[in-house]
C-alpha atoms as a PDB file:
ATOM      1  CA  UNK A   1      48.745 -19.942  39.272  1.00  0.00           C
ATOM      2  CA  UNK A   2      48.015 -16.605  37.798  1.00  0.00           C
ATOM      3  CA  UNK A   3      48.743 -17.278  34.966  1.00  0.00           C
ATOM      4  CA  UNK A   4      47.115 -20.395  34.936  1.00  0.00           C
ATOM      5  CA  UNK A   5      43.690 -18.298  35.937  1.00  0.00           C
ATOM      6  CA  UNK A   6      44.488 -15.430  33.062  1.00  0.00           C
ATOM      7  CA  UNK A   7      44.619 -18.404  29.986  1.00  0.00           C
ATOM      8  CA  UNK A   8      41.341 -19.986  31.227  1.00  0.00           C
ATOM      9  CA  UNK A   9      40.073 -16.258  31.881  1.00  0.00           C
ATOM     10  CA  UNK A  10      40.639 -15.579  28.430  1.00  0.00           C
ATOM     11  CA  UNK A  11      39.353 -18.909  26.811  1.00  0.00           C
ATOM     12  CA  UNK A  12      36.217 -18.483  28.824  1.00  0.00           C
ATOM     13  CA  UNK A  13      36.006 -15.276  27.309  1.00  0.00           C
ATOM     14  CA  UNK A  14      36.825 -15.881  23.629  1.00  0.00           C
ATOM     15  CA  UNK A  15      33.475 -18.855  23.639  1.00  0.00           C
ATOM     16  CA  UNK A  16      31.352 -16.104  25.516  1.00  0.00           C
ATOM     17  CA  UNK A  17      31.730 -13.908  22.955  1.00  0.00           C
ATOM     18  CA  UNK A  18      31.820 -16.468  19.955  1.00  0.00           C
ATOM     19  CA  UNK A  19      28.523 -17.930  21.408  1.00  0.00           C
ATOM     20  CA  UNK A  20      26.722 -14.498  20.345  1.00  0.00           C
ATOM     21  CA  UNK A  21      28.776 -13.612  17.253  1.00  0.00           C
ATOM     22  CA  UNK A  22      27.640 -16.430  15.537  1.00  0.00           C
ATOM     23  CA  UNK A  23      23.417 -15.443  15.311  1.00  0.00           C
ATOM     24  CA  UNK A  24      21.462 -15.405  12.461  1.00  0.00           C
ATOM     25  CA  UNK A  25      20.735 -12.098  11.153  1.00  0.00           C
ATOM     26  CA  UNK A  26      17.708 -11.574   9.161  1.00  0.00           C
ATOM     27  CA  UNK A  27      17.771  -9.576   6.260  1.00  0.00           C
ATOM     28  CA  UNK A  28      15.206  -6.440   6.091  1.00  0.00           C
ATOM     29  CA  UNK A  29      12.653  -7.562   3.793  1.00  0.00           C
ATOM     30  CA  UNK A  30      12.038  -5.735   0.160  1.00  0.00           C
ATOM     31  CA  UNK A  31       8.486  -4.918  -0.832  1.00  0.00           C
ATOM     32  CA  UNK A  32       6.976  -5.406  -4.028  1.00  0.00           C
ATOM     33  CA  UNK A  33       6.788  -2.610  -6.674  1.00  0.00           C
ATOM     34  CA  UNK A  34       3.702  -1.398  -8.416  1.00  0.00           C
ATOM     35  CA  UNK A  35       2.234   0.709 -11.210  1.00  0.00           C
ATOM     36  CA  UNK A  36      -1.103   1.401 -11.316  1.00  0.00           C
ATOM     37  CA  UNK A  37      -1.855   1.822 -14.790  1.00  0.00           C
ATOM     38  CA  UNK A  38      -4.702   3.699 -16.478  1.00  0.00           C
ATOM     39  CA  UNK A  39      -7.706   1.409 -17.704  1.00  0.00           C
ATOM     40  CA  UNK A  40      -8.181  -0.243 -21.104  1.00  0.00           C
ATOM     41  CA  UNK A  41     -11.398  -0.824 -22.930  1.00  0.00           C
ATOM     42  CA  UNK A  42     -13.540  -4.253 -21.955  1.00  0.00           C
ATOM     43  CA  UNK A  43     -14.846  -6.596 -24.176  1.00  0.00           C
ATOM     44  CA  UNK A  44     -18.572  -5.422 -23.913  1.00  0.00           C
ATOM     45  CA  UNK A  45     -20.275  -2.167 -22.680  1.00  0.00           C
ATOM     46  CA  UNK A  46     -19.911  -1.189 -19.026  1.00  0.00           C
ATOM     47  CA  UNK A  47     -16.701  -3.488 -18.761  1.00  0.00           C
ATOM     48  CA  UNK A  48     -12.791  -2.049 -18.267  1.00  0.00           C
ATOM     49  CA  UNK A  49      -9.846  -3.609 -17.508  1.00  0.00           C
ATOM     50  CA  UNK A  50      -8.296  -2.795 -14.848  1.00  0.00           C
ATOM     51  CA  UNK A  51      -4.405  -2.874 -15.337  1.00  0.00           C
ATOM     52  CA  UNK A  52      -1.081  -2.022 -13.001  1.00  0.00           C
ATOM     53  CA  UNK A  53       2.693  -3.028 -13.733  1.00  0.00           C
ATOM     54  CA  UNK A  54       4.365  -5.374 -10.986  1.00  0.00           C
ATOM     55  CA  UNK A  55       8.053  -3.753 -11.672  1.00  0.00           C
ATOM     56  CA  UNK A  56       9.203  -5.968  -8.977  1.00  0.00           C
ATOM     57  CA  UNK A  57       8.321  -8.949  -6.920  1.00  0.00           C
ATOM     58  CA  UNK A  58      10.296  -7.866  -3.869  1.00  0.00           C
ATOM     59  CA  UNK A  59      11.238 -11.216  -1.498  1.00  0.00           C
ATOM     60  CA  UNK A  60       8.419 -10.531   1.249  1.00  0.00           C
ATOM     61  CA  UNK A  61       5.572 -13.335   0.176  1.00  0.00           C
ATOM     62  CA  UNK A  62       2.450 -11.518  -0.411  1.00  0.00           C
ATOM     63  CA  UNK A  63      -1.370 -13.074   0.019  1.00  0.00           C
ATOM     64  CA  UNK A  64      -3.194 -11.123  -1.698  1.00  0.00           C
ATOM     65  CA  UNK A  65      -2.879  -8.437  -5.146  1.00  0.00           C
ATOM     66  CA  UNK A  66      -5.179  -6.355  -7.157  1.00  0.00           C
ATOM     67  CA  UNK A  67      -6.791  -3.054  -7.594  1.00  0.00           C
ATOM     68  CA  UNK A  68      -8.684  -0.944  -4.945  1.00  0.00           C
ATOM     69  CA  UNK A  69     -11.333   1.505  -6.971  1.00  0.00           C
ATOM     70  CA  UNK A  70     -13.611   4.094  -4.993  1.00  0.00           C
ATOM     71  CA  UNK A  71     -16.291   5.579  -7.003  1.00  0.00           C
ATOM     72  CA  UNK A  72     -19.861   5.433  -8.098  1.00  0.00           C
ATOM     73  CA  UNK A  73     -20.614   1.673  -8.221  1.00  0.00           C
ATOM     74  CA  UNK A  74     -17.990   1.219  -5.938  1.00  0.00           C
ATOM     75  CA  UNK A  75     -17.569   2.090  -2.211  1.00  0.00           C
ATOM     76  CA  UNK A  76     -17.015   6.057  -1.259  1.00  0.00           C
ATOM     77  CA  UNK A  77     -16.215   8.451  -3.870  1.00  0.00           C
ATOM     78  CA  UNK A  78     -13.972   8.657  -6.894  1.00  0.00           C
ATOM     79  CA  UNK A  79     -12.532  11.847  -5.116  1.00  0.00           C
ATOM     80  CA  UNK A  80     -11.636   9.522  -1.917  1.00  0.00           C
ATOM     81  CA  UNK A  81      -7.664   7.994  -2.165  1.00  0.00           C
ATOM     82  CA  UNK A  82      -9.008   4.369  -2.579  1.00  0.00           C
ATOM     83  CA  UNK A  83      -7.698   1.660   0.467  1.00  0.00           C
ATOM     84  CA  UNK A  84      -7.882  -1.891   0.980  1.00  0.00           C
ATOM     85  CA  UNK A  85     -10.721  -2.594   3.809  1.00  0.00           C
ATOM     86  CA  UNK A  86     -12.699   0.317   3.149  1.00  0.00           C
ATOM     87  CA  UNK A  87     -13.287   0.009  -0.524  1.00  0.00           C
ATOM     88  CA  UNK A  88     -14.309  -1.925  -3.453  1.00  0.00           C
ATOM     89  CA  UNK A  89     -11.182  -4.617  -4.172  1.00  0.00           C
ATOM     90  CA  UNK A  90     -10.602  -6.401  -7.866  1.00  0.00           C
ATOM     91  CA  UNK A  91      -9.107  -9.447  -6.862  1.00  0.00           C
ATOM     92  CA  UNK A  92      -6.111 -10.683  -9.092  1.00  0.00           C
ATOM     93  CA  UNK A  93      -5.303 -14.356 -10.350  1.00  0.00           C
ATOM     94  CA  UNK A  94      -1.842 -15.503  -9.190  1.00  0.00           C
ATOM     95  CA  UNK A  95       0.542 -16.108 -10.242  1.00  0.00           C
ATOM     96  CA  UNK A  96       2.381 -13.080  -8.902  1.00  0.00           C
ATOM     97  CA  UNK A  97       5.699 -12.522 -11.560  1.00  0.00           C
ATOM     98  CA  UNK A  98       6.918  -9.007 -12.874  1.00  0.00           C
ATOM     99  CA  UNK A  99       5.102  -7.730 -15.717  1.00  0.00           C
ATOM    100  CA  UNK A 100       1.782  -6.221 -16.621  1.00  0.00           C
ATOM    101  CA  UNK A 101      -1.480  -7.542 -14.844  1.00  0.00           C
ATOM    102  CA  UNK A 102      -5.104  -6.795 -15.911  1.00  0.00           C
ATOM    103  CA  UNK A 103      -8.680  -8.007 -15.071  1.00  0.00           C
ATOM    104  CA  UNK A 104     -11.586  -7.192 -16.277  1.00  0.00           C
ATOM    105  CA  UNK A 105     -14.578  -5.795 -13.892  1.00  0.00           C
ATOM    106  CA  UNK A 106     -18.218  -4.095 -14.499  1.00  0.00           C
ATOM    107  CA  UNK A 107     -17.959  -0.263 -14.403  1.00  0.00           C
ATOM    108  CA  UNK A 108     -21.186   1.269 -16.360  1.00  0.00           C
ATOM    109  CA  UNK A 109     -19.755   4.983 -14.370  1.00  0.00           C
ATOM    110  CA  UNK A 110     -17.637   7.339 -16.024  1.00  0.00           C
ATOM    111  CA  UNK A 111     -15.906   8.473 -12.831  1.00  0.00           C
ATOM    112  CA  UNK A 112     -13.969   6.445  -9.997  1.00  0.00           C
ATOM    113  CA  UNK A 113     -10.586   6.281  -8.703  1.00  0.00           C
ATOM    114  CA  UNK A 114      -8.253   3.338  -8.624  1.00  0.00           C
ATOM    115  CA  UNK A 115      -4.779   2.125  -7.039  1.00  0.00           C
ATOM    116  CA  UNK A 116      -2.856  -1.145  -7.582  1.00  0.00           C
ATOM    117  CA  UNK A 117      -2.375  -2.897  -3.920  1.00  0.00           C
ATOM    118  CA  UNK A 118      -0.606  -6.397  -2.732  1.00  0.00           C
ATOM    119  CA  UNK A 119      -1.009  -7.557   0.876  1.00  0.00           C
ATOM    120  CA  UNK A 120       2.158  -9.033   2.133  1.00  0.00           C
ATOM    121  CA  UNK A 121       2.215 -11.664   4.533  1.00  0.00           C
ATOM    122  CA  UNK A 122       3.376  -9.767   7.309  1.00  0.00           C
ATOM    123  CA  UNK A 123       0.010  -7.298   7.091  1.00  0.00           C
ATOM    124  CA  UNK A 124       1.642  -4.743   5.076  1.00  0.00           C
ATOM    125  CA  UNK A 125      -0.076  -3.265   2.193  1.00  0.00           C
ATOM    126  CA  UNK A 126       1.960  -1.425  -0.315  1.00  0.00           C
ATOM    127  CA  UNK A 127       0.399   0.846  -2.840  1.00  0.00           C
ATOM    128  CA  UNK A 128       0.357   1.953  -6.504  1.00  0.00           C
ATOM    129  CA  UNK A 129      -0.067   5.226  -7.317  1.00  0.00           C
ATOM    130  CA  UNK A 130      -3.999   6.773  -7.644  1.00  0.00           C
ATOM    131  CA  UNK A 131      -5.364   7.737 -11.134  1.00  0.00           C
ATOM    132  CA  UNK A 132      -8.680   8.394 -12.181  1.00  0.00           C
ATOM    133  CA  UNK A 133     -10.922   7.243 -14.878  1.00  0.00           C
ATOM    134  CA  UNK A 134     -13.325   9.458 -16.115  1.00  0.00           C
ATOM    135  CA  UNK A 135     -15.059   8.550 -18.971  1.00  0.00           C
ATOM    136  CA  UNK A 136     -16.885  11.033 -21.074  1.00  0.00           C
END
């Protein structure tokens, strides 16, 4: 009979622990990577392009991508670090691939600071690096 108990005892045991062995993991999600890029010329007077380099997509899904300037023109000042919610955003057209973006946006100032951004789906906003443009 004991032994009996000790093979049931371990088959019992062997299913409990298969049971949680066998989960789903989720995989920690990668970000997208940006550039910000200085500005390029516009088409007309008072107009730049704004430009940053998506290096990589990442495989979190993201709602939302563009450049966040500060400056005069613009919310706060050019010597503020720009940030999504409290400054001026240049929305982006999807779709979003690798390779360089641009967009063109009114800027008759010669002074204002500017960061690439992308809003992930979770909340998370990742950032470019800050540059200036000061044109003189």
């Amino acid at each position: 009979m004991a032994g009996r108990v000790s093979v049931f005892g371990i088959i019992f045991l062997s299913l409990f622990l298969c049971s949680y062995s066998c989960q789903d993991h989720q995989l920690p999600g990668v970000p997208p990577s940006l550039v910000t890029l200085q500005v390029s010329p516009g088409a007309v007077k008072c107009e730049v392009a704004f430009n940053f380099n998506l290096v990589d997509t990442g495989n979190i899904p993201i709602t939302e991508f563009g450049v966040v300037v500060a400056g005069f023109g613009f919310s706060g000042q050019a010597s503020d670090t720009p940030t999504v919610g409290t400054h001026t955003k240049v929305i982006f057209d999807p779709p979003f691939t690798t390779g360089v973006k641009n967009k063109n946006s009114k800027v008759c100032t010669n002074n204002v600071s500017f960061r690439a951004y992308a809003i992930l789906n979770n909340g998370t906003i990742i950032y470019g690096d800050r540059l200036i443009f000061q044109d003189v």
